[in-house]
C-alpha atoms as a PDB file:
ATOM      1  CA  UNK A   1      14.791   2.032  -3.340  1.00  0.00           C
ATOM      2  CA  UNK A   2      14.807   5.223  -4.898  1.00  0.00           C
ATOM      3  CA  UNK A   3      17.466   7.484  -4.532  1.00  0.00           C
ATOM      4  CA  UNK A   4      15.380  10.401  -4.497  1.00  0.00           C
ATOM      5  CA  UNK A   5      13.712   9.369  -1.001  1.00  0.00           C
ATOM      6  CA  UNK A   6      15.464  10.737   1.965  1.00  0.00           C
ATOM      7  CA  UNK A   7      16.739   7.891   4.294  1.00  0.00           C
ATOM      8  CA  UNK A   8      14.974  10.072   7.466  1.00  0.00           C
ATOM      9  CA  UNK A   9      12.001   9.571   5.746  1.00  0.00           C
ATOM     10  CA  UNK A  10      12.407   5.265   5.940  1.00  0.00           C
ATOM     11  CA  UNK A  11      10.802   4.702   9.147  1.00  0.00           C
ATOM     12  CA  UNK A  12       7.449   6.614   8.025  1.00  0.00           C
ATOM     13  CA  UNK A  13       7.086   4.988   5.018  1.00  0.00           C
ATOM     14  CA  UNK A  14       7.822   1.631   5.790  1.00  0.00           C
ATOM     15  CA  UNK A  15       4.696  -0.713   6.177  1.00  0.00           C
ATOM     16  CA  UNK A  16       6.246  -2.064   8.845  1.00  0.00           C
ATOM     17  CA  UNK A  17       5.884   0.323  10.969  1.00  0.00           C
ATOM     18  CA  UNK A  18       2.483   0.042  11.117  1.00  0.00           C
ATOM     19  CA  UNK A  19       0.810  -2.365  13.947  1.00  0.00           C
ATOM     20  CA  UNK A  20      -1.860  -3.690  12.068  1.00  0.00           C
ATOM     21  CA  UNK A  21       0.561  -4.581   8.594  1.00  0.00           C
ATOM     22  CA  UNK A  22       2.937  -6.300  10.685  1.00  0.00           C
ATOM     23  CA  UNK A  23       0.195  -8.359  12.179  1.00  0.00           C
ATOM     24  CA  UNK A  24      -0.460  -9.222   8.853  1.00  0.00           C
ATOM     25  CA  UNK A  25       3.437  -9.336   7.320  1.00  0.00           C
ATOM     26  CA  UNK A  26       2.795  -6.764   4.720  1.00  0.00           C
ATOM     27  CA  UNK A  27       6.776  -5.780   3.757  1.00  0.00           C
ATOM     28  CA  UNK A  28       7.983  -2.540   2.195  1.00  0.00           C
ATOM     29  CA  UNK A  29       9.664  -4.021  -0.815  1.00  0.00           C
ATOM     30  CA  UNK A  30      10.577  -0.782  -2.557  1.00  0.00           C
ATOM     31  CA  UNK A  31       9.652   2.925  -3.572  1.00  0.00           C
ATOM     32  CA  UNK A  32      10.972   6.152  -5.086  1.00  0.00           C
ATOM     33  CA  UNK A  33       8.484   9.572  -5.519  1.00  0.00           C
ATOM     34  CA  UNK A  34       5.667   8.665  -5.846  1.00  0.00           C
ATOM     35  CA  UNK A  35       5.417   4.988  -6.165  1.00  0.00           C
ATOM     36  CA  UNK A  36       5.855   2.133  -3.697  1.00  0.00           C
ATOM     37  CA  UNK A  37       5.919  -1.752  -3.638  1.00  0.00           C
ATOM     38  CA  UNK A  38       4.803  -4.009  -0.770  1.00  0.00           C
ATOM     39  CA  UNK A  39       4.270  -7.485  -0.395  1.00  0.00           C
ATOM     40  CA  UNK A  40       2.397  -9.820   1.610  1.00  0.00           C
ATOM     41  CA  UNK A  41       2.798 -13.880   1.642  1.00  0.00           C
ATOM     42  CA  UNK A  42      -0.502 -16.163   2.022  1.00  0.00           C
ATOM     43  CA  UNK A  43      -0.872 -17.872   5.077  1.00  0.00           C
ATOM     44  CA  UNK A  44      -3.762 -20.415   6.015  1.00  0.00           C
ATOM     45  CA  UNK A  45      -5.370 -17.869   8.358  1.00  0.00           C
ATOM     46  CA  UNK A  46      -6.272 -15.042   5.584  1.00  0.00           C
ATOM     47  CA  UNK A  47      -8.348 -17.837   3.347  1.00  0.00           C
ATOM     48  CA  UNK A  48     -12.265 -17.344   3.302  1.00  0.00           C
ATOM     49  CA  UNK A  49     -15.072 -19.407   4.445  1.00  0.00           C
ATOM     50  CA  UNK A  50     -14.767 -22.766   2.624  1.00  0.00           C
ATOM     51  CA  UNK A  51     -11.834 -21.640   0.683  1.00  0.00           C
ATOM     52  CA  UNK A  52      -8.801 -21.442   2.936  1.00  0.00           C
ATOM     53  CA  UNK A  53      -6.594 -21.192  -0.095  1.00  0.00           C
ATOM     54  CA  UNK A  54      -8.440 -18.032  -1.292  1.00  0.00           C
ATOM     55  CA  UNK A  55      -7.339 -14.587   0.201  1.00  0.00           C
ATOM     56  CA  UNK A  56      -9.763 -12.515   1.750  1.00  0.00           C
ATOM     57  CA  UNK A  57     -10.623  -9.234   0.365  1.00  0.00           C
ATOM     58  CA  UNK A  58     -10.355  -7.687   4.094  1.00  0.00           C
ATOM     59  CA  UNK A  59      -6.464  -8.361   3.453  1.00  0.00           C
ATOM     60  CA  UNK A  60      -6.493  -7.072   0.220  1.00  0.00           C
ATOM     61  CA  UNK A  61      -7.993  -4.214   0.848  1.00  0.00           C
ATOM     62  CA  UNK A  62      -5.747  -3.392   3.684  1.00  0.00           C
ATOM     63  CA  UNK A  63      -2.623  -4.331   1.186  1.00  0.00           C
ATOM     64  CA  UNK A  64      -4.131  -1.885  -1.227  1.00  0.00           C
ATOM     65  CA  UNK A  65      -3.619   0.663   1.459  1.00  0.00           C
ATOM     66  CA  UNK A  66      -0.590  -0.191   2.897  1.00  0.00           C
ATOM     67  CA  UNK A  67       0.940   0.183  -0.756  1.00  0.00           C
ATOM     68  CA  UNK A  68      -1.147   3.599  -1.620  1.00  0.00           C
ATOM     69  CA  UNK A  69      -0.530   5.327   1.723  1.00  0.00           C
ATOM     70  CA  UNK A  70       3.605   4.311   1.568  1.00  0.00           C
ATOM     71  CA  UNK A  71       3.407   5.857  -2.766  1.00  0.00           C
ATOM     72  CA  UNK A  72       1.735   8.947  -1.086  1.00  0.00           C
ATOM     73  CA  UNK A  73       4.434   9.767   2.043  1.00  0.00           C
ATOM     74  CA  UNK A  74       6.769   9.169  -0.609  1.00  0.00           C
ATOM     75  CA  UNK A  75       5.845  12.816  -2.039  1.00  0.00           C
ATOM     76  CA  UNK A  76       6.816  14.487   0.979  1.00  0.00           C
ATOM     77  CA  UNK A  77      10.440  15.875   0.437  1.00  0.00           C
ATOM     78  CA  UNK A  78      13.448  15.786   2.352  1.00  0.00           C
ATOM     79  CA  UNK A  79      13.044  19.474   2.749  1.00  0.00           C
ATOM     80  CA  UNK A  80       9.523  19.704   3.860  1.00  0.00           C
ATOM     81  CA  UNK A  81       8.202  20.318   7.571  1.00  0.00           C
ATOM     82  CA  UNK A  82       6.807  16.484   8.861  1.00  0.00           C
ATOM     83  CA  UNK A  83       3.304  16.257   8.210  1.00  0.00           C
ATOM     84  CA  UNK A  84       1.200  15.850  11.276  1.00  0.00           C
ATOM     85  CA  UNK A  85      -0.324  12.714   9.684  1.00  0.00           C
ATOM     86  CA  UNK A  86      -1.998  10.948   6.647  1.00  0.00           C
ATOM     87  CA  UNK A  87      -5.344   9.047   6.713  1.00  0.00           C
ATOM     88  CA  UNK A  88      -6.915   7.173   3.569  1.00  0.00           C
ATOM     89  CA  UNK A  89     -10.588   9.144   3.445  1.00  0.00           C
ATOM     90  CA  UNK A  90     -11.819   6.787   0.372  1.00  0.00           C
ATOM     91  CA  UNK A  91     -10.759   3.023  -0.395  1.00  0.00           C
ATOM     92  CA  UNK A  92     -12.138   1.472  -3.678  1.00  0.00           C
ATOM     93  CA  UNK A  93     -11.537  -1.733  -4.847  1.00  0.00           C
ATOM     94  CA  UNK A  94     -12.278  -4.453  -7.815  1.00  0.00           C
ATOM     95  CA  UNK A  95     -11.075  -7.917  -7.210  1.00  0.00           C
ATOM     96  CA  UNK A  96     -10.606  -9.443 -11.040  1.00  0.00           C
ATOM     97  CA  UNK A  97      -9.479 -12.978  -9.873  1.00  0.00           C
ATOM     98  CA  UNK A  98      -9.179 -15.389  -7.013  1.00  0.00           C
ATOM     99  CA  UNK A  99      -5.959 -14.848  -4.942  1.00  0.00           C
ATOM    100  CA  UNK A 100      -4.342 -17.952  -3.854  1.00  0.00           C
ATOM    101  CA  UNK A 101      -0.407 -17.099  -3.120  1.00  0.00           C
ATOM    102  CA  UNK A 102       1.856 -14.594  -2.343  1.00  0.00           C
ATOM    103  CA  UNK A 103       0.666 -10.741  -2.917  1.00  0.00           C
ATOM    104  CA  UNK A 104       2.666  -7.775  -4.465  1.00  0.00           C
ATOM    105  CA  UNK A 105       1.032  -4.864  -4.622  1.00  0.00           C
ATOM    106  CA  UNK A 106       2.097  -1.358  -6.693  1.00  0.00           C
ATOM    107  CA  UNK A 107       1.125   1.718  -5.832  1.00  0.00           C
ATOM    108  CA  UNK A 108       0.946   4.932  -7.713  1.00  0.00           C
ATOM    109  CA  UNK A 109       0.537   8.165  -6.658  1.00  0.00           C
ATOM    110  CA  UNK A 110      -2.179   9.868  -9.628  1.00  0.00           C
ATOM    111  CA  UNK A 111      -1.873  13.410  -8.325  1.00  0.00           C
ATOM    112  CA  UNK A 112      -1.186  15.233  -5.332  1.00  0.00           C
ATOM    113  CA  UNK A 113      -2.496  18.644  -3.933  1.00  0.00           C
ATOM    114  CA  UNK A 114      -1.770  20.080  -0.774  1.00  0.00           C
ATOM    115  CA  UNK A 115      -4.220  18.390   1.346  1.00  0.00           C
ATOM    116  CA  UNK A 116      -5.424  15.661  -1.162  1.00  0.00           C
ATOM    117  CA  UNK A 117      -3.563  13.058  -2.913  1.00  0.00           C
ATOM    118  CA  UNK A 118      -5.204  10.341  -5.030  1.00  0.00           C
ATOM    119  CA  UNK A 119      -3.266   6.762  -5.851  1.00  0.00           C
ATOM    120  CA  UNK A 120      -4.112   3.877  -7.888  1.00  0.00           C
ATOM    121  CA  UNK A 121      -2.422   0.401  -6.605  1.00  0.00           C
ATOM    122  CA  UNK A 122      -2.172  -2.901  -8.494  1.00  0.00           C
ATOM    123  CA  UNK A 123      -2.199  -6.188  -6.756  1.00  0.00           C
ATOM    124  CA  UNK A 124      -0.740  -9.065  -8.659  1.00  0.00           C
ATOM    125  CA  UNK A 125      -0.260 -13.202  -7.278  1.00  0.00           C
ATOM    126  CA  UNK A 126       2.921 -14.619  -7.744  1.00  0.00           C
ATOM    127  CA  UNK A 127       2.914 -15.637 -10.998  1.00  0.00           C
ATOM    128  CA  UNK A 128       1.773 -12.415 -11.938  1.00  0.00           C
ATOM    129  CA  UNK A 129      -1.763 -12.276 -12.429  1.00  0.00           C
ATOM    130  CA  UNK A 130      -4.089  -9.225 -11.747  1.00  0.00           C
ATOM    131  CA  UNK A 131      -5.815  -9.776  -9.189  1.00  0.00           C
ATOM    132  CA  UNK A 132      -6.942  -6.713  -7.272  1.00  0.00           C
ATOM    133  CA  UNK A 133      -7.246  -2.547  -8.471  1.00  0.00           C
ATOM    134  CA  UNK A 134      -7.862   0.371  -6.107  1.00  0.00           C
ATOM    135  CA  UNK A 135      -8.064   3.619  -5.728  1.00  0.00           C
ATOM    136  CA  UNK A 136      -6.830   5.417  -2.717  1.00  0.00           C
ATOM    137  CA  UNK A 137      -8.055   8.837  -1.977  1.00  0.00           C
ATOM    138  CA  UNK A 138      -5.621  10.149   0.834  1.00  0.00           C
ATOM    139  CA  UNK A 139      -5.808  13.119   3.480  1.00  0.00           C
ATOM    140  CA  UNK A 140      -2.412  14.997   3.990  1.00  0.00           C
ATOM    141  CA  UNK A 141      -2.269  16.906   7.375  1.00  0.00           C
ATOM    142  CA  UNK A 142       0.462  18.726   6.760  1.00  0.00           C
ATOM    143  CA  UNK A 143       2.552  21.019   9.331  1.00  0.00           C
END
């Protein structure tokens, strides 16, 4: 991690802390301003119809955000007010390649405004392979 990200700011960032990611497994793996890592392993119950060792796109796509919307609290500085909340307005995704293992996905926070920010997240397989890109467009409600 980062040194620049203040440790009160771990619990709000982490992907765990999220119902839904949990569910999943997506783990915070690590971040500094604005850029994060998270990972997610394959499991039999994400595969598709006829393909149970293909990921679905559904859990892509929410890996994609769990990885964009962690790079985008990661802006927020130690010495700013909490923001009321975060929500992703646009999601955007091309899948390049068949996902069959473990997920690791990079996001990258483009450029921030006060209300807007806009990320860009990489999903690679375990041996490294592209397999996903997105584009994050994220609402900051800030205090």
């Amino acid at each position: 991690m980062g040194a620049d990200i203040d440790p009160a700011l771990l619990p709000w960032i982490a992907p765990e802390e999220t119902p839904f990611w949990r569910y999943l497994g997506i783990r915070f793996v690590e971040a500094e301003g604005g850029r994060a890592v998270v990972a997610m392993a394959m499991r039999p119950e994400f595969g598709t119809v006829n393909r149970p060792d293909v990921v679905h796109g559904g859990a892509i796509a929410t890996l994609i955000d769990a990885a964009a919307g962690t790079a985008v609290r990661t802006i927020r500085s130690a010495d700013e007010p909490a923001w009321r909340g975060m929500s992703t307005t646009d999601l955007n995704i091309s899948y390049l390649d068949a996902a069959t293992s473990d997920l690791t996905a990079e996001g990258r926070v483009l450029r921030s405004g006060r209300t807007i920010a806009w990320a860009q997240v990489d999903v690679r397989d375990a041996k490294g392979v592209l397999v996903a890109v997105g584009r994050v467009t994220a609402a900051i409600r800030r205090a």
